[in-house]
N, C-alpha and C. Protein backbone atom coordinates (compact mmCIF):
# COMPACT_ATOMS: atom_id res chain seq x y z
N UNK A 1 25.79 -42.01 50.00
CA UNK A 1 26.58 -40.90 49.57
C UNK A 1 25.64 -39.76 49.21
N UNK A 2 25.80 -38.82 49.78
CA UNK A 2 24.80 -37.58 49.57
C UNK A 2 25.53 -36.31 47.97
N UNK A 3 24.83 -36.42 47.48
CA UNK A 3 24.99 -35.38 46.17
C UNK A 3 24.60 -33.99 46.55
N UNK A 4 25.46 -32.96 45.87
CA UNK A 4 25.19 -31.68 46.40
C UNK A 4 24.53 -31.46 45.00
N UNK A 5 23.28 -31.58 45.02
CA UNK A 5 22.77 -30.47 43.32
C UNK A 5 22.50 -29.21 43.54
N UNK A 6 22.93 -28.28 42.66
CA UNK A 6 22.91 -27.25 42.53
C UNK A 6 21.54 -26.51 41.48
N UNK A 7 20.33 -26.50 41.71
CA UNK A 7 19.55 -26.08 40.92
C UNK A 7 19.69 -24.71 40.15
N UNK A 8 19.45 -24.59 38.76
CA UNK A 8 19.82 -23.24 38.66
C UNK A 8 18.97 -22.79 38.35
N UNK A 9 18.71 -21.73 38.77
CA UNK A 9 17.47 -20.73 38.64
C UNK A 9 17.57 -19.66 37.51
N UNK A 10 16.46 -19.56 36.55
CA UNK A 10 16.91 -18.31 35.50
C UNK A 10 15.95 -17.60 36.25
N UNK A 11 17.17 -16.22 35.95
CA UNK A 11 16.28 -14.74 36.53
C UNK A 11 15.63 -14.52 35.54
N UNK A 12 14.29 -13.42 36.37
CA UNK A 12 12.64 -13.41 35.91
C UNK A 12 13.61 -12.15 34.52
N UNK A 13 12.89 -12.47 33.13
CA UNK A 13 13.17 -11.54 32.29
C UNK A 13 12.83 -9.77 32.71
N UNK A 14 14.03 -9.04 32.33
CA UNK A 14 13.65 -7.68 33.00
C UNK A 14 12.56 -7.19 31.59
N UNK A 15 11.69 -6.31 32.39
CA UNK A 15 10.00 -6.22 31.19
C UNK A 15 10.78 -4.69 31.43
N UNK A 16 10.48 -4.43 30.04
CA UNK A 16 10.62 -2.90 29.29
C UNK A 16 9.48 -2.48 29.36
N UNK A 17 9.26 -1.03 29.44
CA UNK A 17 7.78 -0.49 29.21
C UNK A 17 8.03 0.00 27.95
N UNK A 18 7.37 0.00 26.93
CA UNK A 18 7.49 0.29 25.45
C UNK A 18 5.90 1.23 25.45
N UNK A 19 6.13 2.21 24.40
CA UNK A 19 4.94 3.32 24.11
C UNK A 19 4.40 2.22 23.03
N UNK A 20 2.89 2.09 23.08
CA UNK A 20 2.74 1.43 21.91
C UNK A 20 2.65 2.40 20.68
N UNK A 21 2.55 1.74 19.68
CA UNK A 21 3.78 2.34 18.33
C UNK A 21 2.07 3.16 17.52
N UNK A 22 2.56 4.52 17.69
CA UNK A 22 1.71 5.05 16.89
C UNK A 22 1.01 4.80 15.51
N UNK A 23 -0.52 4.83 15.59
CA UNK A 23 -1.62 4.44 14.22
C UNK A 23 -1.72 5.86 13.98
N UNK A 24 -1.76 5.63 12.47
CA UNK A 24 -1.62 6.48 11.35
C UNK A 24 -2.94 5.60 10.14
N UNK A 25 -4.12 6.25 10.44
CA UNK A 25 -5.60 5.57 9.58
C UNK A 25 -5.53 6.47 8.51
N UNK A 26 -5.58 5.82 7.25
CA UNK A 26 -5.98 6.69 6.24
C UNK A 26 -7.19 6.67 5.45
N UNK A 27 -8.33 7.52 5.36
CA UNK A 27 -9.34 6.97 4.43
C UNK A 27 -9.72 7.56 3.30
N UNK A 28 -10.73 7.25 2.56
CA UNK A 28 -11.36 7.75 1.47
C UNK A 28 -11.42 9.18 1.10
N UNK A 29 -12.06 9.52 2.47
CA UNK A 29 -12.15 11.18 2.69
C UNK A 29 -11.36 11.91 1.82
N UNK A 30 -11.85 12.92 0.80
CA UNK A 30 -10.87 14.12 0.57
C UNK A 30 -10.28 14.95 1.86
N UNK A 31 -10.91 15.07 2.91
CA UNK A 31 -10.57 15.91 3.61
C UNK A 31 -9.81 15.75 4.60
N UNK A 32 -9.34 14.01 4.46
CA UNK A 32 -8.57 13.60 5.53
C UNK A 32 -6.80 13.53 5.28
N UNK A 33 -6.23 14.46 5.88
CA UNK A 33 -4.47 14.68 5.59
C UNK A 33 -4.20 13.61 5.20
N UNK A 34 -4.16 12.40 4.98
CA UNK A 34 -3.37 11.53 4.27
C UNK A 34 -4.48 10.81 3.49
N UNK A 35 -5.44 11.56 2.88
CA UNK A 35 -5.92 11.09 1.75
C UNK A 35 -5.10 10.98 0.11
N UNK A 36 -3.85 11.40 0.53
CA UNK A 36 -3.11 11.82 -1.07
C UNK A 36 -2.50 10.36 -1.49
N UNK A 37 -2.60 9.35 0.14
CA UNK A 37 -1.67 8.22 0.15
C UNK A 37 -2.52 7.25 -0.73
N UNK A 38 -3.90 7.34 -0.64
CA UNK A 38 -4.64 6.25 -1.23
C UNK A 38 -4.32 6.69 -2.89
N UNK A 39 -4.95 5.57 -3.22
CA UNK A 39 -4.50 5.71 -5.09
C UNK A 39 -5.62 6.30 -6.10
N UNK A 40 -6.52 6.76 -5.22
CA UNK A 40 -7.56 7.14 -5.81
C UNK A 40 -7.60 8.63 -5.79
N UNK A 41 -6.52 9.04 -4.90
CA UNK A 41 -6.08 10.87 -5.21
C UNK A 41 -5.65 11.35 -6.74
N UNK A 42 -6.20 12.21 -6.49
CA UNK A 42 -5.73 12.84 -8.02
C UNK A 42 -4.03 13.62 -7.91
N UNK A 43 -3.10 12.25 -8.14
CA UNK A 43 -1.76 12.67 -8.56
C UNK A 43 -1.90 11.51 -9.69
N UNK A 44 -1.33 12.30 -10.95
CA UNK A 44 -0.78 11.36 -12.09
C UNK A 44 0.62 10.58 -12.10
N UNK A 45 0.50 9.46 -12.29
CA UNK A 45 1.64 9.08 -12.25
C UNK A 45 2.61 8.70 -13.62
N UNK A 46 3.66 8.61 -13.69
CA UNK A 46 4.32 8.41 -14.95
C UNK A 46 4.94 7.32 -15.18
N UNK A 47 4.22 5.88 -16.50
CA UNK A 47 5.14 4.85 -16.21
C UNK A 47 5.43 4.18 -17.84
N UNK A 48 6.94 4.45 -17.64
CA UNK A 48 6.46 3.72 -19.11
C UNK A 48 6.49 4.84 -20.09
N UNK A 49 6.77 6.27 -19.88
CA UNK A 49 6.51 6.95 -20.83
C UNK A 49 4.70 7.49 -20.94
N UNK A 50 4.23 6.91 -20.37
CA UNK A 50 2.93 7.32 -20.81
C UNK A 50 2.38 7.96 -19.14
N UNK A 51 1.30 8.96 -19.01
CA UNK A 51 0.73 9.70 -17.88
C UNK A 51 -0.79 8.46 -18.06
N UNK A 52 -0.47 8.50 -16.34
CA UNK A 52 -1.94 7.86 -15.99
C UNK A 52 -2.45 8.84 -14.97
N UNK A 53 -3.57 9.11 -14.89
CA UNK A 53 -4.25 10.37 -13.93
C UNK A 53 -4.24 10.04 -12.79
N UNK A 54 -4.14 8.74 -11.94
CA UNK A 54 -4.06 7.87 -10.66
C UNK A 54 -3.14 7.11 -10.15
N UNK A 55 -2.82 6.60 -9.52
CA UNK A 55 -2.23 5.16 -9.15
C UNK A 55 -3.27 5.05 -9.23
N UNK A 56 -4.70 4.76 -9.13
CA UNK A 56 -5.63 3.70 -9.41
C UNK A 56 -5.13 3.35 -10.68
N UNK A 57 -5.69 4.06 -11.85
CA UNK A 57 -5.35 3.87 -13.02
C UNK A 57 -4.14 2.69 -13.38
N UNK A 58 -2.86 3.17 -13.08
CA UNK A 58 -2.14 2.63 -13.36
C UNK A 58 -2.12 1.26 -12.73
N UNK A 59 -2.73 1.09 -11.39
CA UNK A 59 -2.91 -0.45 -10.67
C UNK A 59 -3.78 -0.96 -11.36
N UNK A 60 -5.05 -0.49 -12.42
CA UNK A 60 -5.81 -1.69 -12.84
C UNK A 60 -5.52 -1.51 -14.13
N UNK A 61 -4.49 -0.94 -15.05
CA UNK A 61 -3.86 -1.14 -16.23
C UNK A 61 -3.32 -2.00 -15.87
N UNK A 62 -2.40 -2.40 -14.80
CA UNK A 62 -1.43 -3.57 -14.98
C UNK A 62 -2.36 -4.88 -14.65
N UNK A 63 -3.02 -4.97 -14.31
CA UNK A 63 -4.52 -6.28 -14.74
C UNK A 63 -3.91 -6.66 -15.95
N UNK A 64 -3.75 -6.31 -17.02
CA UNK A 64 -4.11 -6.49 -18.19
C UNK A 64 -3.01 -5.93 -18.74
N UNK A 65 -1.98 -5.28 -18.79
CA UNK A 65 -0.51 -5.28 -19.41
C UNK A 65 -0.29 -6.30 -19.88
N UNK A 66 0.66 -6.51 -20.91
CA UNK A 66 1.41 -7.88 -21.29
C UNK A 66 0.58 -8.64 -21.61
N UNK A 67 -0.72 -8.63 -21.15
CA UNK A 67 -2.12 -9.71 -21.28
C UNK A 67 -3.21 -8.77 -22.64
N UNK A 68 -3.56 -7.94 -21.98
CA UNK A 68 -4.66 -7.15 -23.02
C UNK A 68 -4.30 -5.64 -22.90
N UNK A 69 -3.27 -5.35 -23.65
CA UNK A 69 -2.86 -4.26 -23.86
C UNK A 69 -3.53 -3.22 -24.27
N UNK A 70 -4.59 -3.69 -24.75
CA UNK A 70 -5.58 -3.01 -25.40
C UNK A 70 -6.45 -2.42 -24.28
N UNK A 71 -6.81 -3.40 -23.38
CA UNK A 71 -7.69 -2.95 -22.39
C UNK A 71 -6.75 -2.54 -21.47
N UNK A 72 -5.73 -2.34 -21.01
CA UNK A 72 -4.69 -1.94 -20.07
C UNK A 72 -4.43 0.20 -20.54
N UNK A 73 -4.83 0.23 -21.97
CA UNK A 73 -4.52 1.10 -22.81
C UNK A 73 -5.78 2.35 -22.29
N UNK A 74 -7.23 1.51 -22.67
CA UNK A 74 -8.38 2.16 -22.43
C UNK A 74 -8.65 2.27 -20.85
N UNK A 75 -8.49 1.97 -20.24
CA UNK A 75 -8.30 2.02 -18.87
C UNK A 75 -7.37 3.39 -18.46
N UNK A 76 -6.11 3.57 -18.96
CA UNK A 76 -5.58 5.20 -18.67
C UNK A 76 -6.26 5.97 -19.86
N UNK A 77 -6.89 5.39 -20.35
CA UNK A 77 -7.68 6.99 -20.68
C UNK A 77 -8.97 7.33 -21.02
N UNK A 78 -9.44 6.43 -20.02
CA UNK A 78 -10.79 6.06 -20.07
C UNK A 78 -11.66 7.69 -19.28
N UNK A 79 -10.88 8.00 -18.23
CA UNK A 79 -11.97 9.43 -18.39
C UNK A 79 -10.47 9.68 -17.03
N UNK A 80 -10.60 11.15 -16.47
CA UNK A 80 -9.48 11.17 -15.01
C UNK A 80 -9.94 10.94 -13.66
N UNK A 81 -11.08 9.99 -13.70
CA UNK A 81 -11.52 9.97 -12.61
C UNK A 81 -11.14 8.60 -12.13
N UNK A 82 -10.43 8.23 -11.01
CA UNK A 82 -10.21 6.70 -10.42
C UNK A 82 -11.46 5.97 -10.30
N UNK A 83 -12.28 6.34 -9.67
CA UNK A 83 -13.88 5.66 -9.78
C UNK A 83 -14.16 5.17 -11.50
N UNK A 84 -13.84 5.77 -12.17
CA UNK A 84 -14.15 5.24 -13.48
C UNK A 84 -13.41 4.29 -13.77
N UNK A 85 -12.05 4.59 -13.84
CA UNK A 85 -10.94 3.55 -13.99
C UNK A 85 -11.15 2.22 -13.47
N UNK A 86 -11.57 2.17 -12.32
CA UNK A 86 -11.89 1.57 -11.02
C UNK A 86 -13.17 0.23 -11.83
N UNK A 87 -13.85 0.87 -11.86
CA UNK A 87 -15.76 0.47 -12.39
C UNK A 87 -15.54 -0.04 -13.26
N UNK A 88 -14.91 0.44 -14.76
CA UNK A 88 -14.23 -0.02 -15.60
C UNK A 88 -13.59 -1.50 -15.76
N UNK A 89 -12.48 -1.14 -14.93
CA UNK A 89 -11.79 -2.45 -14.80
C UNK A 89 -12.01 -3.97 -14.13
N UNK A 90 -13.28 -3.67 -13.52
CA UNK A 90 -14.18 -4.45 -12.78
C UNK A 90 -14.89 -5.15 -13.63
N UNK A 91 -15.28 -4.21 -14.45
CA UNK A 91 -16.14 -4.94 -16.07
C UNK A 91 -15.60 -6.03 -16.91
N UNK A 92 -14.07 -5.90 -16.39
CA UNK A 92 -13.04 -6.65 -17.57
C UNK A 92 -12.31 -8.05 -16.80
N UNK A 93 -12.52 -8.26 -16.13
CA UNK A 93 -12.15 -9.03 -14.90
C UNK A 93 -11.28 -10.37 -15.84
N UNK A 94 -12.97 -11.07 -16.23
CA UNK A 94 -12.30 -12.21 -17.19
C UNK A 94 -11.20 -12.04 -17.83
N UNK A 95 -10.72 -10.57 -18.26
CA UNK A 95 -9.59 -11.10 -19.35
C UNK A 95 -8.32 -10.41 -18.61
N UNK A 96 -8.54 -10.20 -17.52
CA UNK A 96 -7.46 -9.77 -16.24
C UNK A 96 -6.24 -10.82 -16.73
N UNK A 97 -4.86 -10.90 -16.66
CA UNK A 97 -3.80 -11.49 -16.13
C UNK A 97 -4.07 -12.62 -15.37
N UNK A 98 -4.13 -14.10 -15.72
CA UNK A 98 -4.35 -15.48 -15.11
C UNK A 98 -3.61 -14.97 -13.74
N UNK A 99 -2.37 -14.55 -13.47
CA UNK A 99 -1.08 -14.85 -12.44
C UNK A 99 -1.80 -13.40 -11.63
N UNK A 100 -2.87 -12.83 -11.95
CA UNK A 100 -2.71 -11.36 -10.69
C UNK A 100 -2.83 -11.73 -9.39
N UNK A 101 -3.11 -12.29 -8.85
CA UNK A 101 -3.20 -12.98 -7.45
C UNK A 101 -1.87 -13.17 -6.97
N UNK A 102 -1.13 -13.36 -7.93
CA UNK A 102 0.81 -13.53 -7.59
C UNK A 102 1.38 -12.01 -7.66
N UNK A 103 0.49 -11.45 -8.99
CA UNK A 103 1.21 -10.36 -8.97
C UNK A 103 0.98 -9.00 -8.38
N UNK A 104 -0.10 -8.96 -7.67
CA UNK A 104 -0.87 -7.67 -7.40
C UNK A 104 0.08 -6.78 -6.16
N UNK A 105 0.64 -7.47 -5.75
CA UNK A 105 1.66 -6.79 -4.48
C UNK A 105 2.69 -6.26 -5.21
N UNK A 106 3.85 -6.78 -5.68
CA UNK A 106 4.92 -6.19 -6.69
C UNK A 106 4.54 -5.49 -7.41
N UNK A 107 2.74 -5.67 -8.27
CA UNK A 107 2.31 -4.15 -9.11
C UNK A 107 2.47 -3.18 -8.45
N UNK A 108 1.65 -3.26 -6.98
CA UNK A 108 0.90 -2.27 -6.16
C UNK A 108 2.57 -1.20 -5.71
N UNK A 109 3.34 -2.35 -5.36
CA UNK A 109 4.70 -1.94 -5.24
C UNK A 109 5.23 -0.86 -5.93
N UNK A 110 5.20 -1.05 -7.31
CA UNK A 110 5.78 -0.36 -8.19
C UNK A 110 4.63 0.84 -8.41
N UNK A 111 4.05 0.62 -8.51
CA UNK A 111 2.70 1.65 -8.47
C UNK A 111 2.57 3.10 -7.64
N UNK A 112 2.78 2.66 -6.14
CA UNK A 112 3.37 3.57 -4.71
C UNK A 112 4.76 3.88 -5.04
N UNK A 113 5.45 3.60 -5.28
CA UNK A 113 7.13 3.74 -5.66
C UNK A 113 7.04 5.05 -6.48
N UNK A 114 6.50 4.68 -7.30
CA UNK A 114 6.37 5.57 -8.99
C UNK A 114 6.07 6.93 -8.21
N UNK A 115 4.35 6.93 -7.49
CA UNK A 115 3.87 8.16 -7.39
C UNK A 115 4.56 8.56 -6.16
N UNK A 116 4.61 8.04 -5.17
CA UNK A 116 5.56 9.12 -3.98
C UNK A 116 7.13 9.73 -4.87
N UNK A 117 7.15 8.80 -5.76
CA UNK A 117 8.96 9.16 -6.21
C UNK A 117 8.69 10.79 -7.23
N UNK A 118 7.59 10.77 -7.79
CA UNK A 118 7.38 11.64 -8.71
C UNK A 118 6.86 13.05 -7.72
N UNK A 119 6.13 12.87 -6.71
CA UNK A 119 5.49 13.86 -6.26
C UNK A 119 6.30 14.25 -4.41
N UNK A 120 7.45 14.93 -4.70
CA UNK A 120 8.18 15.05 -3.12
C UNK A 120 7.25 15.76 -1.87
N UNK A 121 6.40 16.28 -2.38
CA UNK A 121 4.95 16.78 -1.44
C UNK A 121 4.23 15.40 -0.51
N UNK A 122 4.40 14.39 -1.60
CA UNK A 122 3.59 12.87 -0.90
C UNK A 122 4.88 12.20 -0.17
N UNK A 123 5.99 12.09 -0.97
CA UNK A 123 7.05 11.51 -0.05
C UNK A 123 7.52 12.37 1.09
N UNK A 124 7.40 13.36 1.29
CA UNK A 124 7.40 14.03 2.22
C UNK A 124 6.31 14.05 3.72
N UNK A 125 5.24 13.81 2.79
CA UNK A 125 4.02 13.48 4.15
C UNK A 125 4.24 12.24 4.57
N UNK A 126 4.76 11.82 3.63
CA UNK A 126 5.20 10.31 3.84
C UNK A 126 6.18 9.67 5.60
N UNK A 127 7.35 10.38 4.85
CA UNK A 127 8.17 10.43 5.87
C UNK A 127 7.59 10.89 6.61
N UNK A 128 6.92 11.88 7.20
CA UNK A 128 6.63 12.54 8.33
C UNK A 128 5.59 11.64 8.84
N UNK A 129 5.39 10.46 8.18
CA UNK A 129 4.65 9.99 9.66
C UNK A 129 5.39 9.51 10.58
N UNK A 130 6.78 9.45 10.68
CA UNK A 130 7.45 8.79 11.41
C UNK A 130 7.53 6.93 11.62
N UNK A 131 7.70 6.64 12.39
CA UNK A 131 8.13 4.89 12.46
C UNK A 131 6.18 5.34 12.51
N UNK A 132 5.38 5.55 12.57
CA UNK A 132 3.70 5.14 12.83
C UNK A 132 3.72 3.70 12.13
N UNK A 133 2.29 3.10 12.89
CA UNK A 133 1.57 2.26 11.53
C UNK A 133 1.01 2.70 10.82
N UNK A 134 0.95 2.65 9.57
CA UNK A 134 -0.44 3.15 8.78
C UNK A 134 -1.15 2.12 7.95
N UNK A 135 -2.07 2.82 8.41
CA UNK A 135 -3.29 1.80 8.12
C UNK A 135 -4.44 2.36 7.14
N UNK A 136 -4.71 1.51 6.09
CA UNK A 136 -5.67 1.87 4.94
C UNK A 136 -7.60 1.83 5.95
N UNK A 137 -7.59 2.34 6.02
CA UNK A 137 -9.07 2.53 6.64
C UNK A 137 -10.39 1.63 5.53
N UNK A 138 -9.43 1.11 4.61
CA UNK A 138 -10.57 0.38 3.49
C UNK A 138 -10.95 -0.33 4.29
N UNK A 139 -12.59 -0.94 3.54
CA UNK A 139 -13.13 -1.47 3.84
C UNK A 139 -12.46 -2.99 3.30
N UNK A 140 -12.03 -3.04 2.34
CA UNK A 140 -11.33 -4.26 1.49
C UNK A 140 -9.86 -4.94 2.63
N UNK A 141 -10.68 -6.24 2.52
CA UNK A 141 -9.69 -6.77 3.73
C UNK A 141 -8.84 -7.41 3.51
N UNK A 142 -8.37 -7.26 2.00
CA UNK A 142 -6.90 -7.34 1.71
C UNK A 142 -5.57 -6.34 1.82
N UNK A 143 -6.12 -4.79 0.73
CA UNK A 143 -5.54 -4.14 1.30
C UNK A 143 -5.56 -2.76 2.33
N UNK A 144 -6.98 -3.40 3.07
CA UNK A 144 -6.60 -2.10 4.01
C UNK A 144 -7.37 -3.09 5.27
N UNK A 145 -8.25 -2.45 6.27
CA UNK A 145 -8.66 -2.38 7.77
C UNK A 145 -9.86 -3.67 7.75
N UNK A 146 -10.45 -3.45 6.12
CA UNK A 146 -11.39 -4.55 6.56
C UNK A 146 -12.57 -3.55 7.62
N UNK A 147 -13.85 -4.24 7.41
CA UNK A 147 -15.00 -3.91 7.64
C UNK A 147 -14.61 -3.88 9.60
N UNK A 148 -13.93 -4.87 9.66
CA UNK A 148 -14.25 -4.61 11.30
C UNK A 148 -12.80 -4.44 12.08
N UNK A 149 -11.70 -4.02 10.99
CA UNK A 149 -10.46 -3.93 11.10
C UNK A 149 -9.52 -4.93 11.85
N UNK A 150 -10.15 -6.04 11.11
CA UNK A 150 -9.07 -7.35 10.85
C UNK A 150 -8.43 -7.71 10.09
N UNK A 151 -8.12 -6.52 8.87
CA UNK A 151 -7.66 -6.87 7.18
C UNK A 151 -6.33 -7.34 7.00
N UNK A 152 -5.91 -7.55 6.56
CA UNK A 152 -4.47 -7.91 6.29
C UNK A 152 -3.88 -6.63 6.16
N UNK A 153 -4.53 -5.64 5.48
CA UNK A 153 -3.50 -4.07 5.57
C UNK A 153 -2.41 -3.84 4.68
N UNK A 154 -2.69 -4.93 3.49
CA UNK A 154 -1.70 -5.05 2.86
C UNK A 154 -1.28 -3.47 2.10
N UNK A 155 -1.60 -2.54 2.21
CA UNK A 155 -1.65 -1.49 1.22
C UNK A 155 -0.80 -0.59 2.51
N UNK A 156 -1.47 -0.44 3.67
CA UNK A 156 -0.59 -0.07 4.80
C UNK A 156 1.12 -0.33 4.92
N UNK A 157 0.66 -1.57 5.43
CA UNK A 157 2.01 -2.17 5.33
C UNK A 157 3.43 -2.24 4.11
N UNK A 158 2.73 -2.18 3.07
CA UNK A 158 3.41 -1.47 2.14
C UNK A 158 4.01 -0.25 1.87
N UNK A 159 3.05 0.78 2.10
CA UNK A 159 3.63 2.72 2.80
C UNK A 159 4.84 2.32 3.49
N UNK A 160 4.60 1.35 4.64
CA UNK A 160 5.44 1.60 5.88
C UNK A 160 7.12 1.20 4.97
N UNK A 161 7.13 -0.15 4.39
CA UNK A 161 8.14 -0.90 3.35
C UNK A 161 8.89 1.07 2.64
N UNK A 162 8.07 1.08 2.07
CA UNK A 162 8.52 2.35 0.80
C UNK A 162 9.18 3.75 1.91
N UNK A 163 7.94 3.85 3.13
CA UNK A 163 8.58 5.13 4.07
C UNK A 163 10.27 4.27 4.38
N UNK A 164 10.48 3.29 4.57
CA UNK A 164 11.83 2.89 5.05
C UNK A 164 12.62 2.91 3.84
N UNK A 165 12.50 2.36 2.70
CA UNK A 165 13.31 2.54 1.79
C UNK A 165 13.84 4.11 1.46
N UNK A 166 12.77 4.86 1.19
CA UNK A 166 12.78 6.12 1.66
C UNK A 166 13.87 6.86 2.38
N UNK A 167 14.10 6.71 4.02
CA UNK A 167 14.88 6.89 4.90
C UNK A 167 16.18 6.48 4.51
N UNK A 168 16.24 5.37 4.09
CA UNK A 168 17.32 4.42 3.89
C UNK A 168 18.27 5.14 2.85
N UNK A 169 17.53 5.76 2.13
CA UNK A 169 18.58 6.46 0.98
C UNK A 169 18.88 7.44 1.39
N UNK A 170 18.34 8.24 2.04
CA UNK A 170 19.06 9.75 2.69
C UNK A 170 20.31 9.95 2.88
């Protein structure tokens, strides 16, 4: 008895040509247009009632919020320079927040939130990068490009989170 099988063939997937999705690098540079995004620009941010001269500032106060208030305290007003803040808080490490390793993204979160929300000049450059990637040009290969730009980008990838929330409320 002969069987008729019918093999079925799947058609070849139709391939889209897609633009690849515009990079948006940000670095250290004062002189580079989206230097205002890093946290080491001089916009103050407001949290809490109290002025910190940075998002740096205010990212390595929360080290030590709730933990060493004291040193979370001297840290915004330790001088207005982020490099100080910065150097500073490096000194204090040991008595950092046991959990910052859990918490440093949801700080960093609230941190970028605060200062684009306060300053419509940054949320504005913001938006205008469009859907881009942006990418922290740090050398630190957590949150930015990493030395040979393999970083995780976590500081990038975050902009991109906040530019959509951003949009989303319009």
């Amino acid at each position: 008895m002969e069987r008729n099988f019918r093999v079925a063939h799947p058609q070849p997937a139709l391939l889209v040509a897609t633009q690849p999705r515009p990079r948006i690098s940000f670095s250290g540079a004062s002189n580079d247009t989206y230097y205002a995004f890093k946290n080491r620009a001089p916009y103050p941010v407001k949290y809490n009632g109290k002025i910190y001269p940075t998002s740096e500032h205010l990212f390595q106060a929360f080290k030590y919020m709730g933990h060493r208030t004291d040193l979370a305290e001297r840290i915004r007003t330790v001088s207005t320079s982020s490099t100080t803040a910065f150097d500073l808080s490096m000194t204090l490490l040991e008595h950092q927040n046991p959990d910052w390793d859990i918490l440093k993204i949801p700080k960093m979160e609230i941190v970028v939130c605060h200062k684009f929300s306060q300053h419509e000049k940054l949320k504005q450059l913001l938006l205008g990068t469009g859907d881009a990637e942006l990418v922290n040009g740090s050398r630190d290969n957590f949150w930015g490009a990493g030395k040979t730009g393999t970083g995780r980008n976590e500081f990038g990838k975050l902009l991109e989170r906040l530019r959509k929330t951003f949009r989303e409320a319009k």
